[in-house]
C-alpha atoms as a PDB file:
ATOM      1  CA  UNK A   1     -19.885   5.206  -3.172  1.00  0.00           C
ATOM      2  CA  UNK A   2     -17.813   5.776  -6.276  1.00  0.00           C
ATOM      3  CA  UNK A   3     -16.544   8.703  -5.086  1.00  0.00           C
ATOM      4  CA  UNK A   4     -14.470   7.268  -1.863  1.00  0.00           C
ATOM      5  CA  UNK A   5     -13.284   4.715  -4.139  1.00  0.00           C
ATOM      6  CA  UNK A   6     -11.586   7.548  -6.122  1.00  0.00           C
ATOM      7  CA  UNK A   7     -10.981   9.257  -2.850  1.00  0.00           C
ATOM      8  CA  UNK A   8      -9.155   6.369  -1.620  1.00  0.00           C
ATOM      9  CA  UNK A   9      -7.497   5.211  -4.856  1.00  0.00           C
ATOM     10  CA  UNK A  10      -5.763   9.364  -4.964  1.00  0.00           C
ATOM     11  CA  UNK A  11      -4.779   8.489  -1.491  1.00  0.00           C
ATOM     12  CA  UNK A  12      -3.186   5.240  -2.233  1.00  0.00           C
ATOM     13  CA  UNK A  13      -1.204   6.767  -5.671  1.00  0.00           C
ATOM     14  CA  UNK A  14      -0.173   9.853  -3.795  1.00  0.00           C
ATOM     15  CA  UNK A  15       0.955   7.973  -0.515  1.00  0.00           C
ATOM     16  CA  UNK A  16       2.549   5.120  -2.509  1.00  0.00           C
ATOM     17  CA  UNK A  17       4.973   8.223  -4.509  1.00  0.00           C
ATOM     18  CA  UNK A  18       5.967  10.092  -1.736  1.00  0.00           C
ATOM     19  CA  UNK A  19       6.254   6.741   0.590  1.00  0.00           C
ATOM     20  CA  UNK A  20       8.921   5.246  -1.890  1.00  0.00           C
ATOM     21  CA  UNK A  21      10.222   8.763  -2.867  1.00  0.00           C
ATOM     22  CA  UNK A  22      10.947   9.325   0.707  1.00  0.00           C
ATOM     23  CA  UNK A  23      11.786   5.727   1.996  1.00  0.00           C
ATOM     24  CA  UNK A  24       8.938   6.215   4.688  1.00  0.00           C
ATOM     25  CA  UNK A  25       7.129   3.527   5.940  1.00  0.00           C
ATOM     26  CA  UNK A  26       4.861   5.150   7.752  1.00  0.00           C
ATOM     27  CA  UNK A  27       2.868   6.345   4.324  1.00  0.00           C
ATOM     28  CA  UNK A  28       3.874   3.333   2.792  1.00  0.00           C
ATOM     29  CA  UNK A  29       1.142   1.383   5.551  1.00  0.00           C
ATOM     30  CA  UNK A  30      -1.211   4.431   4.799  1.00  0.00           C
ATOM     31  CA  UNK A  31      -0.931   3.294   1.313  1.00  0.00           C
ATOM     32  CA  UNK A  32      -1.516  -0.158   2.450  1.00  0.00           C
ATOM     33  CA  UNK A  33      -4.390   0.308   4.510  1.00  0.00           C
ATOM     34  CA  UNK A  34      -5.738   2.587   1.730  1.00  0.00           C
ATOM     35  CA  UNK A  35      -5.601   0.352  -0.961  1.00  0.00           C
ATOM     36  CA  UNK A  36      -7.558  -2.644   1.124  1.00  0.00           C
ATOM     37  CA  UNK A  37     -10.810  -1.844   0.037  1.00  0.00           C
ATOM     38  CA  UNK A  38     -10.129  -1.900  -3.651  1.00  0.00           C
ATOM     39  CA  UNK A  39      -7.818  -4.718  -3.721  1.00  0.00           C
ATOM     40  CA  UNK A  40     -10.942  -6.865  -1.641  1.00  0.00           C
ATOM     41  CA  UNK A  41     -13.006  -5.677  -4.201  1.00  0.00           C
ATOM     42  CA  UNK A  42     -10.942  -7.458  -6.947  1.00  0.00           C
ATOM     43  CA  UNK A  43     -10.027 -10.758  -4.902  1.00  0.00           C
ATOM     44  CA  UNK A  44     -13.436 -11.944  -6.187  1.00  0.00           C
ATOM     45  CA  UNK A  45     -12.983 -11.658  -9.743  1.00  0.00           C
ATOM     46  CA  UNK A  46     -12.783 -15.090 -11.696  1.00  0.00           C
ATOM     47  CA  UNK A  47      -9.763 -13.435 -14.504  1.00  0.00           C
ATOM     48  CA  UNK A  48      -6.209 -12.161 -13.458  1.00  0.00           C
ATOM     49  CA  UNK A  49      -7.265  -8.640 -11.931  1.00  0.00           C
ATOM     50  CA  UNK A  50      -7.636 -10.725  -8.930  1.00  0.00           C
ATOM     51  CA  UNK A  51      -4.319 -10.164  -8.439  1.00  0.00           C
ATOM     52  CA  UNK A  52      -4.634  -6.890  -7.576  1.00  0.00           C
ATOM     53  CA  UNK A  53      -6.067  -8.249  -4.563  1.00  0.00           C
ATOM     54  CA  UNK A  54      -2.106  -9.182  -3.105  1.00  0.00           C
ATOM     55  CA  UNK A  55      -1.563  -4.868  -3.633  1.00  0.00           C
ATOM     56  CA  UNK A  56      -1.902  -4.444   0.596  1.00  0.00           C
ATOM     57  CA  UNK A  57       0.088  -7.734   1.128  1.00  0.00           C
ATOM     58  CA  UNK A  58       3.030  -6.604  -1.220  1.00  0.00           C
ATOM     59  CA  UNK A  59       2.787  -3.261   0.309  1.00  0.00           C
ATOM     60  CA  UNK A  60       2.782  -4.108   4.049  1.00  0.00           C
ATOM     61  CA  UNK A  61       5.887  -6.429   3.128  1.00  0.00           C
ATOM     62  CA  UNK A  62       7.935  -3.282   1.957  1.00  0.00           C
ATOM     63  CA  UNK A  63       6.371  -1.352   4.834  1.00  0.00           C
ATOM     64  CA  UNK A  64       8.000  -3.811   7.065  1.00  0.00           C
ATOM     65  CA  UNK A  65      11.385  -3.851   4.897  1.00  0.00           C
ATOM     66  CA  UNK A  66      11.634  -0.456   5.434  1.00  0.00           C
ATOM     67  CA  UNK A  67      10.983  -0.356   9.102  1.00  0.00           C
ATOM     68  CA  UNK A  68      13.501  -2.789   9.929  1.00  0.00           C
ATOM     69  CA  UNK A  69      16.129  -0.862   7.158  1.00  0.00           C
ATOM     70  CA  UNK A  70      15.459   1.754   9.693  1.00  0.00           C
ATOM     71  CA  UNK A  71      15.916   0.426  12.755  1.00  0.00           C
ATOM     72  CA  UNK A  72      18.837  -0.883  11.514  1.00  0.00           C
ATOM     73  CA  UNK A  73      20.479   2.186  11.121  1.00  0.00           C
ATOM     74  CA  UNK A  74      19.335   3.734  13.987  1.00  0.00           C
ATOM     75  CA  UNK A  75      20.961   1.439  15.794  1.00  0.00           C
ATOM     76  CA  UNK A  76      24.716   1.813  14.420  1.00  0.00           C
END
């Protein structure tokens, strides 16, 4: 069990670099949907690293920010 939680915490890092190194939101929701089990782990705690929990929510709202910033200038 502990090792797809560090399989899916590289993935989220890795995607989360290249996604805002490369402005793509595609791996930027990879990162998101990657991150979901961890941060629902954490939404349970009773001290502040229950904020970790809002990680996906954060991350699907600059998924989104960048989709739009792209359709945007697709269509000029």
């Amino acid at each position: 069990m502990l090792l797809l939680w560090y399989a899916s915490f590289i993935v989220f890092i890795a995607t989360l670099g290249f996604g805002v190194i490369n402005k793509s939101w595609i791996l930027l929701l990879v990162s998101a949907i990657t991150s979901t089990p961890i941060a629902l782990y954490f939404i349970g705690a009773v001290n502040a690293w229950k904020y970790v929990g809002f990680t996906p929510i954060v991350l699907l709202i600059l998924t989104l920010y960048l989709w739009f910033l792209g359709r945007k200038t697709e269509a000029l």
